[in-house]
N, C-alpha and C. Protein backbone atom coordinates (compact mmCIF):
# COMPACT_ATOMS: atom_id res chain seq x y z
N UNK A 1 82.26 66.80 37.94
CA UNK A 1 81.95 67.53 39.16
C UNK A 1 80.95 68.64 38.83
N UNK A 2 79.89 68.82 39.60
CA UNK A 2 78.86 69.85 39.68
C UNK A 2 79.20 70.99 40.11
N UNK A 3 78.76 72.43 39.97
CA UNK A 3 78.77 73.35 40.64
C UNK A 3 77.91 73.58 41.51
N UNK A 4 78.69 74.10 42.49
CA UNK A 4 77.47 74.14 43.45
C UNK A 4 76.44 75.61 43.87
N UNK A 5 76.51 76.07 42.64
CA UNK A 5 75.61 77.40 42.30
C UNK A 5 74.68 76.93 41.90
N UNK A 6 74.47 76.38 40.65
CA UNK A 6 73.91 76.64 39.48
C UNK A 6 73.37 74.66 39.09
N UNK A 7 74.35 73.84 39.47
CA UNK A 7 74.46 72.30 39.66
C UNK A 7 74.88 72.06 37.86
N UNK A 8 75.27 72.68 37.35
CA UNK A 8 75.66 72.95 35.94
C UNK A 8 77.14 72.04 36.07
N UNK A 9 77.57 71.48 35.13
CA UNK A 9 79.03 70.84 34.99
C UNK A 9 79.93 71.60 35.12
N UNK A 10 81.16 71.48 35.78
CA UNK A 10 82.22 72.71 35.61
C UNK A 10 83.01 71.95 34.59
N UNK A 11 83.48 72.93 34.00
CA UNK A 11 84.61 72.82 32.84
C UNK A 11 85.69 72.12 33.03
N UNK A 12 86.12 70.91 32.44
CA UNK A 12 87.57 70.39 32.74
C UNK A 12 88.56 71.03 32.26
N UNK A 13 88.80 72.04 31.53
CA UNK A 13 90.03 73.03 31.94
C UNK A 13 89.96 73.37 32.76
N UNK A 14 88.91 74.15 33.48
CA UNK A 14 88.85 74.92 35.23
C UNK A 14 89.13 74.00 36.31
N UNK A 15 88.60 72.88 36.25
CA UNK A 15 89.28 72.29 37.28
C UNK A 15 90.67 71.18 37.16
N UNK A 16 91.23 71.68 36.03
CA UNK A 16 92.33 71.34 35.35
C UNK A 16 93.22 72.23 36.49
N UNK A 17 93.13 73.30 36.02
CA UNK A 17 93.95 74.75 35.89
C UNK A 17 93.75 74.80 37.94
N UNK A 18 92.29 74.52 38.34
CA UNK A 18 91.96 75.33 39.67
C UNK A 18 91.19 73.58 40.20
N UNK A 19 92.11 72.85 41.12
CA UNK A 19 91.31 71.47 41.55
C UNK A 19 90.76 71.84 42.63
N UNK A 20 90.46 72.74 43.37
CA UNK A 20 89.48 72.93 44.36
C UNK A 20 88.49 73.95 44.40
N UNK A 21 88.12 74.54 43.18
CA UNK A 21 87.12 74.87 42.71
C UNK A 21 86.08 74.21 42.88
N UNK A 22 85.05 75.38 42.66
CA UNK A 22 83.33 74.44 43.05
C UNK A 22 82.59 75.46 42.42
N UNK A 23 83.27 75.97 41.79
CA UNK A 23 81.95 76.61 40.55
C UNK A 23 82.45 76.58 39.43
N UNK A 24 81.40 77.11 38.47
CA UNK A 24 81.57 76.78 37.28
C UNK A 24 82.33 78.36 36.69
N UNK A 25 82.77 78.61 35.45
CA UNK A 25 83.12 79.90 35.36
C UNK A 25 82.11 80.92 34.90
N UNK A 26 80.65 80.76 34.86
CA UNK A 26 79.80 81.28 34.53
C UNK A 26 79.30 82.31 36.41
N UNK A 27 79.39 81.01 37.33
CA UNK A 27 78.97 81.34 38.66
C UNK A 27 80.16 82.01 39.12
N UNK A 28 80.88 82.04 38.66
CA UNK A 28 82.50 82.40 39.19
C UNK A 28 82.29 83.93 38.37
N UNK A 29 82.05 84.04 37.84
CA UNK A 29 81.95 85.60 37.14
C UNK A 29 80.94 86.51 37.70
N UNK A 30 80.10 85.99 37.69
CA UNK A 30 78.60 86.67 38.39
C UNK A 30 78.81 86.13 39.72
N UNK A 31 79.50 86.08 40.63
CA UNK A 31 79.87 86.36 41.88
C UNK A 31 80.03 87.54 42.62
N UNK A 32 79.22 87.80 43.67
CA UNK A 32 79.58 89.42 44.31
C UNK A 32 80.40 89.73 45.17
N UNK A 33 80.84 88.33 45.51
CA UNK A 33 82.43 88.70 46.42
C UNK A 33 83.50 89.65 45.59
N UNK A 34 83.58 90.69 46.94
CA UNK A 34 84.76 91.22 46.17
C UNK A 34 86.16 90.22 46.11
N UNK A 35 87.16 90.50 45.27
CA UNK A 35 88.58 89.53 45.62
C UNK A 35 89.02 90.98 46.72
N UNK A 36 89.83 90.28 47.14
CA UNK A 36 90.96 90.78 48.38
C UNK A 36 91.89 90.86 47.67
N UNK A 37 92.99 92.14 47.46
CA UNK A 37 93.86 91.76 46.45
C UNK A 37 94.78 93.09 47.43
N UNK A 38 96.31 92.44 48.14
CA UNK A 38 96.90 93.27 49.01
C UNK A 38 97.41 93.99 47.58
N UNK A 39 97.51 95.13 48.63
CA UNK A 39 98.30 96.45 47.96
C UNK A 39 99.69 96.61 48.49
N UNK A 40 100.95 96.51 47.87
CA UNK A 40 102.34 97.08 48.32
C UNK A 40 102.47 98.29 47.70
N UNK A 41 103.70 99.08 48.78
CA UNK A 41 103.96 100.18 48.31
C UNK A 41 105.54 100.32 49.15
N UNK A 42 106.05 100.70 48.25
CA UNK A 42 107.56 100.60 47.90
C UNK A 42 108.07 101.55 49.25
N UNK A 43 108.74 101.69 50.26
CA UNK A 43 108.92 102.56 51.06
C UNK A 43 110.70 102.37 51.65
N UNK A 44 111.35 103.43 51.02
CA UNK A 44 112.50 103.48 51.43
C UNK A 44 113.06 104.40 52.98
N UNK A 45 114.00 103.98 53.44
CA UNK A 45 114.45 104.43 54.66
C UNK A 45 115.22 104.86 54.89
N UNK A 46 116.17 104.91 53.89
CA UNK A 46 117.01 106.04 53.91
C UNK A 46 117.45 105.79 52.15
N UNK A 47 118.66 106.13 51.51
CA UNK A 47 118.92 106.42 50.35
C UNK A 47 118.88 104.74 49.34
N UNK A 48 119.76 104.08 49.97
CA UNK A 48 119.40 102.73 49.18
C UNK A 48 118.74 101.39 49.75
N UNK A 49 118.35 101.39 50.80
CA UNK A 49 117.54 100.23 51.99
C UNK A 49 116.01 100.56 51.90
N UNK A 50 115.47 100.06 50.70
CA UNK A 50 113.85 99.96 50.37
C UNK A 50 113.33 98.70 51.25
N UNK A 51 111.64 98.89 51.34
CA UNK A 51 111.24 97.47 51.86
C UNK A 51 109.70 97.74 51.21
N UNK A 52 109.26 96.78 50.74
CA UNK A 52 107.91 96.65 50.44
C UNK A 52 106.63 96.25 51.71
N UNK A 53 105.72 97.29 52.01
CA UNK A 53 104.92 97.56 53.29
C UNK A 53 103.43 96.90 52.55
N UNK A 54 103.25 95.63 52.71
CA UNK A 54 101.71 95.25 52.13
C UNK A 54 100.89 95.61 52.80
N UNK A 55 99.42 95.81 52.44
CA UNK A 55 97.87 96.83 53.01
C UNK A 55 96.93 95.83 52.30
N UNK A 56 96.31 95.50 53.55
CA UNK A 56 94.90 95.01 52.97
C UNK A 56 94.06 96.23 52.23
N UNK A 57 92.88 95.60 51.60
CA UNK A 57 92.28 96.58 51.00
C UNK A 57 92.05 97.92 52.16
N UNK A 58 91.51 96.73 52.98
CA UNK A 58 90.51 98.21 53.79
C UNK A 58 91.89 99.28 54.64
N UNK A 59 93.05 98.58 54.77
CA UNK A 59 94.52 99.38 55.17
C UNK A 59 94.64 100.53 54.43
N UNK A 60 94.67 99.84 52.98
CA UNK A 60 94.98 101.11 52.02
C UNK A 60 94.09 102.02 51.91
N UNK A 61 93.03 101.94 51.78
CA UNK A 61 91.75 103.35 52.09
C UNK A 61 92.09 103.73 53.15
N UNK A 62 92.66 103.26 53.86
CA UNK A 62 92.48 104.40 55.47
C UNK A 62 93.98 105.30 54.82
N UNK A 63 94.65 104.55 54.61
CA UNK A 63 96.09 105.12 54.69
C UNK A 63 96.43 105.69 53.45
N UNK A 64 95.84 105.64 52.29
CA UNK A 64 96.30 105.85 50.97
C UNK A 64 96.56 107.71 50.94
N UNK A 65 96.21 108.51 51.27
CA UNK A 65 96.20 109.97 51.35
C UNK A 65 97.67 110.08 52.18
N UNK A 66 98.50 109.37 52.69
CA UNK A 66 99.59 109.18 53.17
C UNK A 66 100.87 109.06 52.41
N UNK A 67 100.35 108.35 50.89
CA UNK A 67 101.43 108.13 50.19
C UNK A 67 101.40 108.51 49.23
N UNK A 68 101.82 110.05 48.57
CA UNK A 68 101.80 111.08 47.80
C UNK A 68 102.86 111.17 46.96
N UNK A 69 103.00 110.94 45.92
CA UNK A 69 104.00 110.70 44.87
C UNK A 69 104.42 111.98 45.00
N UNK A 70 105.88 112.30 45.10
CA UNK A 70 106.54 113.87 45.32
C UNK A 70 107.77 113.12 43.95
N UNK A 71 107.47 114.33 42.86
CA UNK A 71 108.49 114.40 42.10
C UNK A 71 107.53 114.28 40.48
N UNK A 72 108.37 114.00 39.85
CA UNK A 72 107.93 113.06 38.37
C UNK A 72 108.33 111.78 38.39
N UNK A 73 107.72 111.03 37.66
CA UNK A 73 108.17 109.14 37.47
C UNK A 73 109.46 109.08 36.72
N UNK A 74 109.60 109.87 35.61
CA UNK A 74 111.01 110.17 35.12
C UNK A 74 112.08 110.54 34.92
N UNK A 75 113.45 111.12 34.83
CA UNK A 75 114.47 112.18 34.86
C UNK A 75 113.29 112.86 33.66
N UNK A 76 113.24 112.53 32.67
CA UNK A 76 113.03 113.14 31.40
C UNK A 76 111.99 114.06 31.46
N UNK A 77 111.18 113.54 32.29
CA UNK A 77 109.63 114.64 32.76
C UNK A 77 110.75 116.02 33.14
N UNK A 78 111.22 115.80 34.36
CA UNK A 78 111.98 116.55 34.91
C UNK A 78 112.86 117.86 34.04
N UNK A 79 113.37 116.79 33.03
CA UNK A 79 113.92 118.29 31.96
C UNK A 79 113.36 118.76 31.23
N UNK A 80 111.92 118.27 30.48
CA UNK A 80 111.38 118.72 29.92
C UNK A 80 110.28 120.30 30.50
N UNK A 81 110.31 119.95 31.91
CA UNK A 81 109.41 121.15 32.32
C UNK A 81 110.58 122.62 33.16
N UNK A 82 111.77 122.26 32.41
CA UNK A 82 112.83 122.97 33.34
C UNK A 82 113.36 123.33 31.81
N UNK A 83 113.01 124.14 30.94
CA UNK A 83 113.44 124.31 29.31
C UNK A 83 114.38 125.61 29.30
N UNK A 84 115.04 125.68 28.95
CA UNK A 84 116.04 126.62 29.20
C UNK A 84 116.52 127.44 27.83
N UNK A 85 115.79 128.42 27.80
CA UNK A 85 114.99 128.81 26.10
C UNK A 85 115.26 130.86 26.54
């Protein structure tokens, strides 16, 4: 099978791995499409009932200044800046 960039052979691992492919991985790299790649973000509702809220790209730029990490990622951050000396 040809690519249809470049008319170059595509690789039989690639279309091993990917059978409806139509480029080669050379045209597949130097491609200017961006990928679309959703964003989740973990959003709980009360103490133990979480739900994961997916955002397209262009969702999350509008909305991302919305979801502000409040705290540290760790207990351990937490005691370390609370030293009791």
């Amino acid at each position: 099978m040809n690519c249809n960039s470049c008319s170059n052979i595509i690789e039989f691992e690639r279309l091993e791995a990917l059978p409806t492919t139509k480029m080669c991985i050379k045209c597949a790299h130097k491609s200017d499409d961006k990928r679309v790649r959703p964003i989740g973000v973990m959003v709980y509702t009360d103490k133990t009932n979480g739900f994961i809220e997916i955002h397209s790209s262009a969702s999350w730029s509008k909305n991302k200044k919305y979801y502000v990490a409040n705290g540290a990622r760790s207990a351990v951050k937490n005691f370390s800046k609370n030293v009791c000396a």
